[in-house]
Protein backbone atom coordinates (compact mmCIF):
# COMPACT_ATOMS: atom_id res chain seq x y z
CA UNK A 1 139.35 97.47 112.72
CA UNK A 2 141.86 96.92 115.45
CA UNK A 3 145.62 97.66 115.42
CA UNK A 4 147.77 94.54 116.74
CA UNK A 5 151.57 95.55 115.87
CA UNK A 6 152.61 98.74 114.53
CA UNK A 7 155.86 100.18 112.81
CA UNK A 8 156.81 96.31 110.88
CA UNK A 9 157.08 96.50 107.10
CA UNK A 10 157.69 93.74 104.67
CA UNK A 11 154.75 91.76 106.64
CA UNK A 12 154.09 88.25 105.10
CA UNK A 13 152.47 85.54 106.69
CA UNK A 14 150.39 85.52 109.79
CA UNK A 15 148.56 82.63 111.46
CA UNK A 16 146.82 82.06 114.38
CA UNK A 17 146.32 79.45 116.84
CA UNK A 18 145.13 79.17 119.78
CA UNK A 19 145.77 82.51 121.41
CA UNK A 20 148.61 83.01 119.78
CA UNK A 21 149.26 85.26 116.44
CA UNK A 22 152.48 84.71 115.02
CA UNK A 23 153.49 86.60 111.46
CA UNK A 24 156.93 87.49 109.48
CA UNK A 25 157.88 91.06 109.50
CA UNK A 26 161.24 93.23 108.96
CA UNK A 27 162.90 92.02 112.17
CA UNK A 28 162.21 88.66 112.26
CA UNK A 29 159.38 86.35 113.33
CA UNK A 30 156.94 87.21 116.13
CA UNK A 31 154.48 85.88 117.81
CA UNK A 32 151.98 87.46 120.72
CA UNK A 33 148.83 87.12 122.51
CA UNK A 34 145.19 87.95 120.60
CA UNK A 35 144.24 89.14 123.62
CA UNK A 36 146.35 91.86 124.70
CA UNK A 37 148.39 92.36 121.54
CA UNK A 38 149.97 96.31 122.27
CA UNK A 39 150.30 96.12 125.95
CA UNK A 40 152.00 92.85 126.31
CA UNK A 41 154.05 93.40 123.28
CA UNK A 42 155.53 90.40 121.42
CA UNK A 43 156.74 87.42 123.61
CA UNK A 44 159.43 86.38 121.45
CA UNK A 45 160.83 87.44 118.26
CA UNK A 46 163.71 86.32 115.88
CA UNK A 47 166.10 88.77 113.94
CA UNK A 48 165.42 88.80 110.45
CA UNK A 49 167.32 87.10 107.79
CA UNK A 50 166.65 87.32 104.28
CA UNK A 51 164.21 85.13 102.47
CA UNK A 52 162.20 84.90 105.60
CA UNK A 53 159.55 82.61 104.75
CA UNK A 54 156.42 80.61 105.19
CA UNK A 55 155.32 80.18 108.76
CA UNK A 56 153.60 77.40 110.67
CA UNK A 57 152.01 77.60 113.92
CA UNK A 58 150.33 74.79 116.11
CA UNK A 59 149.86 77.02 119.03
CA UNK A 60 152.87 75.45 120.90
CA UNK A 61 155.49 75.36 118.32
CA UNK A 62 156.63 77.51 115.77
CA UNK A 63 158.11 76.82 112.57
CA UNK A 64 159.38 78.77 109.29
CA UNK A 65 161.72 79.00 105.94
CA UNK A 66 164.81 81.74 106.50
CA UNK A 67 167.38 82.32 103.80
CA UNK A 68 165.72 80.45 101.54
CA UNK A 69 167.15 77.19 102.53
CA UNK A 70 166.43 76.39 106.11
CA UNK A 71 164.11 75.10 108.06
CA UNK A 72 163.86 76.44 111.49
CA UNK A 73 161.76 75.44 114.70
CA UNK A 74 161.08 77.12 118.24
CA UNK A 75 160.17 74.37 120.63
CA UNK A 76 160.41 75.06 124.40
CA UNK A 77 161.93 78.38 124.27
CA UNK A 78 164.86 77.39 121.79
CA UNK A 79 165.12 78.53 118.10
CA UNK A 80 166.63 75.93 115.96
CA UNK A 81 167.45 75.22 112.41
CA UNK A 82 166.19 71.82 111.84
CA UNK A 83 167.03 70.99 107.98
CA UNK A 84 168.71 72.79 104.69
CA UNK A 85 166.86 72.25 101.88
CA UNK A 86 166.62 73.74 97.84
CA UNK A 87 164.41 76.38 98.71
CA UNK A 88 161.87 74.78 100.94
CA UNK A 89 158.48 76.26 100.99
CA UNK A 90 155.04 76.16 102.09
CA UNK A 91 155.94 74.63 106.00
CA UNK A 92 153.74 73.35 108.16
CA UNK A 93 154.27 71.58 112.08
CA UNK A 94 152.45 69.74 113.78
CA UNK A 95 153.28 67.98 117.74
CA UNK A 96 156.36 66.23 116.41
CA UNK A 97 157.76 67.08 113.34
CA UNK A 98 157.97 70.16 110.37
CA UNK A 99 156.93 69.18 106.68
CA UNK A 100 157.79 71.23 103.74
CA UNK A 101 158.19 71.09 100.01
CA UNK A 102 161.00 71.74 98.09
CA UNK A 103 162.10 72.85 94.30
CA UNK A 104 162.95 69.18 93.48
CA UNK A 105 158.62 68.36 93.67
CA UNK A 106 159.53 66.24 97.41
CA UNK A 107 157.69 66.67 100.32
CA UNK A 108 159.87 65.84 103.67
CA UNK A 109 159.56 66.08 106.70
CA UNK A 110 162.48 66.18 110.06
CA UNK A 111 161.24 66.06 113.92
CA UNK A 112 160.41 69.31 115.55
CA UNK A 113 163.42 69.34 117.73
CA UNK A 114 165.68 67.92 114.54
CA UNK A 115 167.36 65.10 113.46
CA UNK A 116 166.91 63.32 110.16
CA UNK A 117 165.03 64.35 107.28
CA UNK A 118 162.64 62.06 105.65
CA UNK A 119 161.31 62.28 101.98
CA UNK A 120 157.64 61.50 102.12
CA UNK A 121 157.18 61.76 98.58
CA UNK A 122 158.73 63.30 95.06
CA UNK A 123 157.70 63.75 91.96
CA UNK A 124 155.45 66.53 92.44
CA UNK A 125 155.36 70.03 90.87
CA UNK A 126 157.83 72.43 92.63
CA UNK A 127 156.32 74.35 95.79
CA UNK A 128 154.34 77.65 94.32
CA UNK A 129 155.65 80.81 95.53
CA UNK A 130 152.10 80.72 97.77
CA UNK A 131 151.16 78.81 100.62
CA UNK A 132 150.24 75.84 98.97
CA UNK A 133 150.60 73.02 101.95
CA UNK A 134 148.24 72.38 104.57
CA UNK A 135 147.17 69.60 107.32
CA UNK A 136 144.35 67.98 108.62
CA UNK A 137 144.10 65.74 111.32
CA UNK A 138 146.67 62.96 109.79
CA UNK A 139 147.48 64.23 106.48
CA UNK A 140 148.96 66.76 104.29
CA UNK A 141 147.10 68.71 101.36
CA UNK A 142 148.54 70.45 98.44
CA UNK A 143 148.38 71.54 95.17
CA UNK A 144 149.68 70.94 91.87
CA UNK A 145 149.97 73.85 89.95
CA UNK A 146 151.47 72.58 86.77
CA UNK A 147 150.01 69.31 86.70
CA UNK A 148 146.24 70.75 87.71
CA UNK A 149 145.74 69.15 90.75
CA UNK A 150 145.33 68.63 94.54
CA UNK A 151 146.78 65.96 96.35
CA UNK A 152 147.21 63.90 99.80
CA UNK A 153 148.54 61.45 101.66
CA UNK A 154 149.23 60.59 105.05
CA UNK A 155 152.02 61.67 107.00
CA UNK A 156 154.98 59.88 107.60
CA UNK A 157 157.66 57.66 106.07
CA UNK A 158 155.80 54.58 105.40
CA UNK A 159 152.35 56.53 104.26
CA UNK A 160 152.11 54.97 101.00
CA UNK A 161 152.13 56.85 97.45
CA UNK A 162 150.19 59.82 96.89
CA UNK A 163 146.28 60.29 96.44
CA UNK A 164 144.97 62.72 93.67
CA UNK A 165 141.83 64.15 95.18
CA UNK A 166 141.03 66.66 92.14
CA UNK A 167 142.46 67.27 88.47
CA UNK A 168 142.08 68.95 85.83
CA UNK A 169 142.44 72.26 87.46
CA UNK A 170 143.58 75.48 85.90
CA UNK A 171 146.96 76.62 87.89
CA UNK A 172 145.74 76.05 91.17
CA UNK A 173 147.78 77.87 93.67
CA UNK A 174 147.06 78.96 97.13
CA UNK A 175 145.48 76.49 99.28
CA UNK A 176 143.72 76.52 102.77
CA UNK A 177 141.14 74.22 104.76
CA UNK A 178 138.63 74.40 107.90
CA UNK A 179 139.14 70.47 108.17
CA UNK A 180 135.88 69.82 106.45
CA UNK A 181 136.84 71.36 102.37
CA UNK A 182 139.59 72.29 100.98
CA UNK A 183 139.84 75.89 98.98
CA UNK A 184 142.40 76.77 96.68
CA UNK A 185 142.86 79.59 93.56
CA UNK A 186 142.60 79.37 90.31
CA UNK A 187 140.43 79.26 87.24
CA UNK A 188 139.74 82.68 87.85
CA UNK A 189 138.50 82.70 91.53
CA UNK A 190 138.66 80.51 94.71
CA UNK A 191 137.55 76.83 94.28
CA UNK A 192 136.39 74.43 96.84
CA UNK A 193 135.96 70.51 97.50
CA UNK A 194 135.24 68.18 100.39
CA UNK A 195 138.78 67.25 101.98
CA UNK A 196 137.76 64.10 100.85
CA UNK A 197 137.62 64.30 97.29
CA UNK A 198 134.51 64.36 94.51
CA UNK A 199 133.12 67.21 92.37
CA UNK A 200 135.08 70.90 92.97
CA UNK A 201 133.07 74.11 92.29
CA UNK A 202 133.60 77.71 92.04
CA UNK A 203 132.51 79.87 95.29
CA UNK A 204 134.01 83.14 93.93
CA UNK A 205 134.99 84.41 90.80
CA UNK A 206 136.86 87.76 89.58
CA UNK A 207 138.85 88.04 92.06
CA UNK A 208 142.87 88.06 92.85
CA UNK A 209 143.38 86.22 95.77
CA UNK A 210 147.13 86.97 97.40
CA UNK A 211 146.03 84.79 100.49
CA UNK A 212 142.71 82.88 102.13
CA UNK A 213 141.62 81.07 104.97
CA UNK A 214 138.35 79.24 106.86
CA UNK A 215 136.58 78.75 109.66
CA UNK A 216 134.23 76.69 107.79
CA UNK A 217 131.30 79.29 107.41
CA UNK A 218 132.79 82.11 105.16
CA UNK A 219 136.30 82.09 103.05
CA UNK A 220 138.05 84.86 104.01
CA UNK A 221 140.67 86.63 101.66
CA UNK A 222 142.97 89.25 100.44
CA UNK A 223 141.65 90.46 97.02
CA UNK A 224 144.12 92.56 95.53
CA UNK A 225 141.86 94.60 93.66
CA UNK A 226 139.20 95.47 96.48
CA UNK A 227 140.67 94.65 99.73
CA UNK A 228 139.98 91.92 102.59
CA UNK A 229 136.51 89.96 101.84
CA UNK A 230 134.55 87.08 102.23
CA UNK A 231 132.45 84.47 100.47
CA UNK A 232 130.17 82.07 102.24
CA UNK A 233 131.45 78.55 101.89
CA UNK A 234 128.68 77.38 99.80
CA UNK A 235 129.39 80.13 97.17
CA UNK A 236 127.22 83.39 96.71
CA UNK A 237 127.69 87.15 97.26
CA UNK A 238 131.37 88.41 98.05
CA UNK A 239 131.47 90.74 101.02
CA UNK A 240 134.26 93.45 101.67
CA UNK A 241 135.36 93.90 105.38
CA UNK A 242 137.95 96.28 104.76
CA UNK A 243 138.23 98.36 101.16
CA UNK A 244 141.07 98.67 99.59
CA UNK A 245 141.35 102.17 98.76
CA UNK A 246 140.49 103.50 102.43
CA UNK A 247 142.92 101.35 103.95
CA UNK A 248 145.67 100.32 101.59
CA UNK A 249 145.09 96.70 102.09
CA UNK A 250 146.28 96.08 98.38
CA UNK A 251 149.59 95.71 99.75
CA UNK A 252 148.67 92.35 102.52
CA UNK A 253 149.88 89.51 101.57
CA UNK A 254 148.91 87.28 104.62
CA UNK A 255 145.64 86.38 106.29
CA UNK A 256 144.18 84.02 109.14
CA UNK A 257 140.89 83.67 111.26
CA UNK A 258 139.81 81.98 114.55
CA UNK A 259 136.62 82.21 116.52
CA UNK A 260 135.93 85.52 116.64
CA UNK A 261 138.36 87.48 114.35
CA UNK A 262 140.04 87.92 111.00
CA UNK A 263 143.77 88.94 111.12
CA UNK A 264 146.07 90.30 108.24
CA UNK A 265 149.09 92.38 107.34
CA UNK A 266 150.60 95.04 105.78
CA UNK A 267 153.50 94.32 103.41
CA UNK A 268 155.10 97.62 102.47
CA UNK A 269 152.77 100.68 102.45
CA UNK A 270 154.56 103.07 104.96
CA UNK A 271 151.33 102.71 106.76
CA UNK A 272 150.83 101.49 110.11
CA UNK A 273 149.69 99.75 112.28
CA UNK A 274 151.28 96.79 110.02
CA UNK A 275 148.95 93.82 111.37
CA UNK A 276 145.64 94.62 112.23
CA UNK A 277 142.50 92.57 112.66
CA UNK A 278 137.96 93.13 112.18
CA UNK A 279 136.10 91.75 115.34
CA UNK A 280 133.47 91.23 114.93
CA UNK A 281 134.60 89.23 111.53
């Protein structure tokens, strides 16, 4: 277990891409190199506001919710808040624009650099308080929790309606993808289907899952009960990296992988370091 910021409390997201970690903590949002995390120190960082929010991260541009209402981009070296929205949640960026939902069931969307905001669709359940929006290639994913299901469509304004990929599911919630399946919580443990739709199944089960992510051979997660774990793909025995009790990771609340490593925080322990990481994962 490796230490890659230390001293941060109220640690939320953190994704990686590229070479680049980027996570929420109690003075704003930062981002830094995987490689030499506490000798080159952050390379920028934003002051904190409250409601500090749901962070996206394409490697080149950075994107994420503050007060509760805005949407806010850092393209080329320059911080800016794109969009207001009724609490937005759940953002995600890709080369040229920032999609989000919002409390009113849209998804929209507004070009990385701003200008106007688009509705792609509405009508859907209101963004969970979990990350519960992802992309792939051309389209967004995302789940339903009150109406049971997971959805797509293709981005941008003229995308068509909608496509219901699964139903019928039990207060699905979080949602992640390695570009091949799609994995989301509920009914008791982590579900999985192909990204393109057909027959879901259940790769884990007792287990609270606060955040998860892929790299398309294990599901890696935050179990509140027993710490950060893993479950192969295909379903089968669920694997502890880092227990719970040792190392207070009851308290993370975010959670990303690449190539080599799994990342995650620390929300609020008074332990540090606050984001650490398990190479190899």
């Amino acid at each position: 277990m490796r230490p890659l910021s230390m001293n941060d409390t109220l640690n939320r997201e953190v994704l990686v891409a590229g070479s680049r970690l980027s996570w929420i903590g109690s003075d704003g949002v930062y981002s830094l190199s995987t490689q030499y995390p506490l000798l080159s120190g952050t390379n920028y960082a934003f002051p904190f506001h409250t409601g500090d929010r749901w962070l996206a991260n394409n490697g080149q541009t950075l994107a994420w919710i503050s007060n509760f209402s805005t949407v806010t981009s850092y393209v080329l070296g320059v911080a800016t808040d794109v969009a207001t929205d009724t609490q937005p949640s759940s953002v995600v960026v890709d080369g040229t624009d920032v999609y989000w939902r919002n409390a009113a069931g849209e998804l929209r969307s507004v070009p990385i650099g701003g200008g106007t905001v688009t509705t792609l669709t509405s009508g859907q359940d209101a963004g969970p308080y979990t990350r519960a929006l992802v992309q792939s290639g051309a389209r967004l994913y995302w789940t339903n929790p009150t109406a049971g299901t997971i959805a797509t469509m293709v981005k941008g304004s003229d995308a068509g309606a909608p496509q219901t990929l699964f139903s019928g599911e039990t207060n699905p919630g979080t949602l992640a993808t390695d570009g091949t399946n799609l994995y989301w919580t509920g009914s008791g443990g982590i579900r999985k289907g192909a990204i393109g739709g057909g027959t879901a199944v259940t790769i884990a089960t007792n287990v609270v899952v606060a955040a998860l992510a892929s790299d398309g051979t294990n599901v890696y997660f935050v179990d509140l009960p027993n710490g950060v774990s893993r479950v192969p793909v295909g379903g089968g025995n669920v694997s502890v990296l880092v227990d719970a009790v040792t190392y207070g990771q009851y308290d993370s609340y975010g959670i990303a992988v690449d190539g080599t490593s799994v990342y995650w925080t620390l929300y609020n322990t008074g332990l540090v370091p606050s984001v650490l990481s398990v190479t190899p994962k």
